[in-house]
C-alpha atoms as a PDB file:
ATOM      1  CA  UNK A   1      98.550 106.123  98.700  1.00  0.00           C
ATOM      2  CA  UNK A   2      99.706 104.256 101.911  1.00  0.00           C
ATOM      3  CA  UNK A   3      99.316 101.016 101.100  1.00  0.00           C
ATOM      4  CA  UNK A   4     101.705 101.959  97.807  1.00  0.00           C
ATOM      5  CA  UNK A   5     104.360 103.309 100.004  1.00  0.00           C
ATOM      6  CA  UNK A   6     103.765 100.451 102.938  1.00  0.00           C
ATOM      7  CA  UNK A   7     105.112  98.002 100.239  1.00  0.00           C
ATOM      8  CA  UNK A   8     101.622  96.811  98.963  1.00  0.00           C
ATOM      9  CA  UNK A   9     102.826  96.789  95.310  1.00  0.00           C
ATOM     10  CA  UNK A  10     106.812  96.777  96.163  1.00  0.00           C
ATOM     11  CA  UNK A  11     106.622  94.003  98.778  1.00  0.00           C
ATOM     12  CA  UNK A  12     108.766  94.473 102.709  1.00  0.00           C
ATOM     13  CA  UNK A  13     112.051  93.392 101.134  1.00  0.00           C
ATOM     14  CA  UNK A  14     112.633  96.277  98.787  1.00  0.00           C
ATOM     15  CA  UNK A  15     111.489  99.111 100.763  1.00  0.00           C
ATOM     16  CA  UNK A  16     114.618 100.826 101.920  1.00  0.00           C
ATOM     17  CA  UNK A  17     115.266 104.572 103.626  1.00  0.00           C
ATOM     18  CA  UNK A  18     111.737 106.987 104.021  1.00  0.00           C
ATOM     19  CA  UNK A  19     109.555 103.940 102.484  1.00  0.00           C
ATOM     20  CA  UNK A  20     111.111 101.921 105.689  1.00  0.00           C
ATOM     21  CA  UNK A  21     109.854 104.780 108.066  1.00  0.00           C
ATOM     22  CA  UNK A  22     106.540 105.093 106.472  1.00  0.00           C
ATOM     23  CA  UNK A  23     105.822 101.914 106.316  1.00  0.00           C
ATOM     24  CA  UNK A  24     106.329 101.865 110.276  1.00  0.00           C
ATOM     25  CA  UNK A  25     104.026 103.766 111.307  1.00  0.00           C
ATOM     26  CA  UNK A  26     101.787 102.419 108.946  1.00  0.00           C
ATOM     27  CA  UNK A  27      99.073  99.507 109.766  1.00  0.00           C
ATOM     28  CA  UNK A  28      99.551  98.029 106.587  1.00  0.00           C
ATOM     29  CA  UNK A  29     103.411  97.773 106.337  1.00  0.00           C
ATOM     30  CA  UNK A  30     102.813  96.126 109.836  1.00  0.00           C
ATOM     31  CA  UNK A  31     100.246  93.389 108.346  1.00  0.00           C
ATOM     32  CA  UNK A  32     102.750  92.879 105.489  1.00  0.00           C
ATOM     33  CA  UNK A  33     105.429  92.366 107.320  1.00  0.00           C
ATOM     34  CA  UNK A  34     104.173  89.178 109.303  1.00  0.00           C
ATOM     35  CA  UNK A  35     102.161  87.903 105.995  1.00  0.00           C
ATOM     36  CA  UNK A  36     106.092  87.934 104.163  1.00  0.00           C
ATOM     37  CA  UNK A  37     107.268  86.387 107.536  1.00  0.00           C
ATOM     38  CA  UNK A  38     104.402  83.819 107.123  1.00  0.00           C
ATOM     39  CA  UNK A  39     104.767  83.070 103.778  1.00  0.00           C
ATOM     40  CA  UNK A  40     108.602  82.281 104.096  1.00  0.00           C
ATOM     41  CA  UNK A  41     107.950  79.764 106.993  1.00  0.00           C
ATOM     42  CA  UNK A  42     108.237  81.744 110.070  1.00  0.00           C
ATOM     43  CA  UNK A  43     106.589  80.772 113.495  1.00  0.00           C
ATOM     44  CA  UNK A  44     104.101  82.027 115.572  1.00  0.00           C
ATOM     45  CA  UNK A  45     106.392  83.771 117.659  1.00  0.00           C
ATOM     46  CA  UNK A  46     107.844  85.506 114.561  1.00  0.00           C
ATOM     47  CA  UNK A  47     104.536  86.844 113.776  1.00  0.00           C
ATOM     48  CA  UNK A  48     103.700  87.719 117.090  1.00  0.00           C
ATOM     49  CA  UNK A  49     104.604  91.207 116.793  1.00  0.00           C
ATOM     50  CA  UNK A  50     103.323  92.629 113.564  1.00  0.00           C
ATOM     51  CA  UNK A  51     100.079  91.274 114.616  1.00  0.00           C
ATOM     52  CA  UNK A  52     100.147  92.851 117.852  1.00  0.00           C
ATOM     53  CA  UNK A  53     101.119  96.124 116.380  1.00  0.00           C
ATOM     54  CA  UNK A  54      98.424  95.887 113.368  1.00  0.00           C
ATOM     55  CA  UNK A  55      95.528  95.052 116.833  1.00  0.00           C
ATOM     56  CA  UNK A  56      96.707  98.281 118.780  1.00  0.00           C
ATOM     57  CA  UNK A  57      96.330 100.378 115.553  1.00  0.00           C
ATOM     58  CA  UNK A  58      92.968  98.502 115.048  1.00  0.00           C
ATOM     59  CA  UNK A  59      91.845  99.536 118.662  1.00  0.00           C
ATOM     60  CA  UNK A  60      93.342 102.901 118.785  1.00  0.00           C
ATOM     61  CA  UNK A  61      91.300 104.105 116.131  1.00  0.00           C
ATOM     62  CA  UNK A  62      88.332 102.156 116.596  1.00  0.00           C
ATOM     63  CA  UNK A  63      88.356 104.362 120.228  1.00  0.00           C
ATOM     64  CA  UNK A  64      89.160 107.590 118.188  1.00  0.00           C
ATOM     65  CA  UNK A  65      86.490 106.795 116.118  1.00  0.00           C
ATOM     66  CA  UNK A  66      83.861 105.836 118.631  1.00  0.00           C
ATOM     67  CA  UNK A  67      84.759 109.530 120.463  1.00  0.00           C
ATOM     68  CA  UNK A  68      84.278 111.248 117.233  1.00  0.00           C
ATOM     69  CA  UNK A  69      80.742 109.403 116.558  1.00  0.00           C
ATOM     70  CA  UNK A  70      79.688 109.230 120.016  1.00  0.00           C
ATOM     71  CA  UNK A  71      80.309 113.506 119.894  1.00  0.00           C
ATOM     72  CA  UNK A  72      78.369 113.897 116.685  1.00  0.00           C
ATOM     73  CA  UNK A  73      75.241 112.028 116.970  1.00  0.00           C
ATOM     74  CA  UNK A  74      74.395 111.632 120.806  1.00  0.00           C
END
């Protein structure tokens, strides 16, 4: 369900109003957004940012998860 409302199927340019929002504080619209940036020539720099942003969601979670584990089985 969140990678249909991050723009998987709709792509970043047509998302518009609460598909916008969700796809912000989603790790996919994130990874989208610098793939579309990529594939319509943008530079490093312009990518810089979704990648970041995709990382620290990537890290966050991998702690969360780790916690969660960590609690259960030790």
């Amino acid at each position: 369900f969140i990678g249909l409302v991050s723009g998987n199927f709709t792509g970043t340019i047509v998302t518009s109003g609460p598909f916008a929002t969700i796809r912000r504080i989603s790790p996919v619209g994130w990874l989208l957004e610098g793939w579309s940036k990529v594939l319509y020539g943008g530079s490093w720099a312009s990518i810089a940012i979704p990648v970041l942003v995709a990382l620290s969601f990537a890290v966050v979670l991998f702690a969360i998860s780790a916690f969660f584990f960590r609690r259960r089985y030790a």
